[in-house]
C-alpha atoms as a PDB file:
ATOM      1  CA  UNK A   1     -12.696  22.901  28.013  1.00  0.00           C
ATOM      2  CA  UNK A   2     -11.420  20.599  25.258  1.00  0.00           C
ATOM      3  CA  UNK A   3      -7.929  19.208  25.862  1.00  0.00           C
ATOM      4  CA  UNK A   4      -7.303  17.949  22.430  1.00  0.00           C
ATOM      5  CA  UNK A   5      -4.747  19.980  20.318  1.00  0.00           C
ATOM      6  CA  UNK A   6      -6.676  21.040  16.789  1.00  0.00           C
ATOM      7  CA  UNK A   7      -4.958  20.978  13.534  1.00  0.00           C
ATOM      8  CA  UNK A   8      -4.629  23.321  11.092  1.00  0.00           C
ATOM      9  CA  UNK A   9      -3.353  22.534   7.437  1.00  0.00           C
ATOM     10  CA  UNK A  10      -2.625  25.152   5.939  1.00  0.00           C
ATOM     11  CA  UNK A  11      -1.227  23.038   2.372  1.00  0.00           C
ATOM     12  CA  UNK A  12      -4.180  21.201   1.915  1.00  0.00           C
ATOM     13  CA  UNK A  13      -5.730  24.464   1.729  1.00  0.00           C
ATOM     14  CA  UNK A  14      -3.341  26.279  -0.659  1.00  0.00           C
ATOM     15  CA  UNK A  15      -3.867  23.192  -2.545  1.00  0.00           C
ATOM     16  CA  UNK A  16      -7.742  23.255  -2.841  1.00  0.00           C
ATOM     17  CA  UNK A  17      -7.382  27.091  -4.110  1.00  0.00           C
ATOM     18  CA  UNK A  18      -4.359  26.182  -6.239  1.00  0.00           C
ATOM     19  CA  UNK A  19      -6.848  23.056  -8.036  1.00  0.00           C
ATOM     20  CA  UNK A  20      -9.615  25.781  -8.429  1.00  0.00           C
ATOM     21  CA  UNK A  21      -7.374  28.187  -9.823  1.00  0.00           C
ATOM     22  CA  UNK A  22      -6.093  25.910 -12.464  1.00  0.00           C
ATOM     23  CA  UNK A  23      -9.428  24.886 -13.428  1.00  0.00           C
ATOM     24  CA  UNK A  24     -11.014  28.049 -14.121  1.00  0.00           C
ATOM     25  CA  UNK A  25      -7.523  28.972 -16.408  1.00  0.00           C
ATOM     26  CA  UNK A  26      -8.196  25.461 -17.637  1.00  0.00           C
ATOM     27  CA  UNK A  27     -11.895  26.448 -18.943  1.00  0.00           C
ATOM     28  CA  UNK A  28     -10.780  29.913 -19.977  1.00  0.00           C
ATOM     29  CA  UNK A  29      -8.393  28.539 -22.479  1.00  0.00           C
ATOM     30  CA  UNK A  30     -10.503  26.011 -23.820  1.00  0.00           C
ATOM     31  CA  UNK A  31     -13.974  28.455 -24.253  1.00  0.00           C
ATOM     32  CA  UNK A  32     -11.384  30.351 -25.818  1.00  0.00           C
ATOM     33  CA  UNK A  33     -10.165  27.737 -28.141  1.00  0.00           C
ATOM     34  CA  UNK A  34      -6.968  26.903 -27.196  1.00  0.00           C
ATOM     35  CA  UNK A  35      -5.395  23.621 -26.241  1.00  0.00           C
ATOM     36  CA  UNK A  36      -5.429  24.326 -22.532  1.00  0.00           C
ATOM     37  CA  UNK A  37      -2.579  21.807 -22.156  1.00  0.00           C
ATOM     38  CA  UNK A  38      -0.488  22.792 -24.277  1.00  0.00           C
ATOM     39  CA  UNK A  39      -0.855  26.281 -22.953  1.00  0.00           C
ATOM     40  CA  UNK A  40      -0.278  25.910 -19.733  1.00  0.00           C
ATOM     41  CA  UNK A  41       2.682  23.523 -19.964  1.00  0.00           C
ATOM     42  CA  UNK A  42       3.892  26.223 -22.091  1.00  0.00           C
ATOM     43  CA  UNK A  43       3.466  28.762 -19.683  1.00  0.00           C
ATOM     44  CA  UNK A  44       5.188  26.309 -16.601  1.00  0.00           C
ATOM     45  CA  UNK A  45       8.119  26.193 -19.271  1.00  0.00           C
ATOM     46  CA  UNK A  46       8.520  29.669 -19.621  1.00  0.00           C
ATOM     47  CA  UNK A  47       6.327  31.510 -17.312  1.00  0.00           C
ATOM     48  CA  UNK A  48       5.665  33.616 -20.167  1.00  0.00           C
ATOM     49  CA  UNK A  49       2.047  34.758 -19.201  1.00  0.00           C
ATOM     50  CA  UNK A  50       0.846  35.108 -23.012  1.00  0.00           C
ATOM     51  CA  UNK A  51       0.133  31.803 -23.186  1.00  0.00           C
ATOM     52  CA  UNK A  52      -2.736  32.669 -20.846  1.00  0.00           C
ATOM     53  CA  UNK A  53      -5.927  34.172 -22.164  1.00  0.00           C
ATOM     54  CA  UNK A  54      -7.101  37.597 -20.010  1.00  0.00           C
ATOM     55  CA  UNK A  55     -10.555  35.521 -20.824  1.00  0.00           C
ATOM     56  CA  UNK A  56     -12.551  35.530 -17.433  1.00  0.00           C
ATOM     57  CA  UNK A  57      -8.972  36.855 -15.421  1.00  0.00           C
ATOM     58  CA  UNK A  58      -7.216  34.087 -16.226  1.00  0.00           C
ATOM     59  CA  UNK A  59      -3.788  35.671 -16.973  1.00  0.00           C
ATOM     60  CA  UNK A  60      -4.185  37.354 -13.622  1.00  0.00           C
ATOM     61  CA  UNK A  61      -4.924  33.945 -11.512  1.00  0.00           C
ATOM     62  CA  UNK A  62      -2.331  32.536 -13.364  1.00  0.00           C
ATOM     63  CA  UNK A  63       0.471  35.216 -12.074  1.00  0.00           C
ATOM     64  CA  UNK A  64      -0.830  34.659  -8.544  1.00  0.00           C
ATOM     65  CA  UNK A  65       0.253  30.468  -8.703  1.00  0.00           C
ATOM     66  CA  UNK A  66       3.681  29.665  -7.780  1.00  0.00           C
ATOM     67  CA  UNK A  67       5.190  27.517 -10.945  1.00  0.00           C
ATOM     68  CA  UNK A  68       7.302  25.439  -8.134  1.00  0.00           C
ATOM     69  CA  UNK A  69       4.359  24.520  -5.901  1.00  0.00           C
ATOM     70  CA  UNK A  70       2.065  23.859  -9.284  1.00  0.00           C
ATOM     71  CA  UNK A  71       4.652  20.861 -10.090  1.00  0.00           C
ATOM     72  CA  UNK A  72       4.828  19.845  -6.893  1.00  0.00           C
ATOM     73  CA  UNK A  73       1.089  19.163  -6.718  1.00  0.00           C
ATOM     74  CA  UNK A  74       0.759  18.173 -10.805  1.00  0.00           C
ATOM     75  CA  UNK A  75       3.315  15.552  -9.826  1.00  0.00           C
ATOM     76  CA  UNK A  76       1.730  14.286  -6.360  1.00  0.00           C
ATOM     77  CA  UNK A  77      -1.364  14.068  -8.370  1.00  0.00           C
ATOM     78  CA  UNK A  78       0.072  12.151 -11.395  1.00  0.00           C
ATOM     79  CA  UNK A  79       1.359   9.581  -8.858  1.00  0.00           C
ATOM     80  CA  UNK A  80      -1.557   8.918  -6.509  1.00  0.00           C
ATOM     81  CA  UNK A  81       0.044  10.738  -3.620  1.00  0.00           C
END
């Protein structure tokens, strides 16, 4: 029997979903056309989900991500954390 206590993140794994998420939104919008930045930051700003293309169920993923936790990991990201 193994005596070491395991470790379970469950962040890091919201995290990886959260990054895979945004990334399919991401190539929704721009297939679409759209400036995906400027969509989605438009969208964090006002959580209005028309800013979101229903292209390939993006509007739907989009409702699922908390805006909170979505700056929280844009910012870690944006300064190397």
């Amino acid at each position: 029997m193994n005596e070491q206590t395991m470790t379970f993140s469950v962040h890091e794994d919201r995290e990886g979903q959260l990054r895979k998420n945004l990334t399919t939104i991401y190539d929704a919008l721009r297939e679409k056309g759209y400036n995906p930045i400027n969509q989605i930051v438009g969208y964090i700003l006002s959580e209005d989900p028309t800013y979101i293309t229903t292209y390939n169920n993006a509007r739907s993923l989009i409702r699922h991500i908390d805006r909170d936790e979505l700056l929280q990991v844009l910012v870690k990201s944006y300064l190397g954390e």
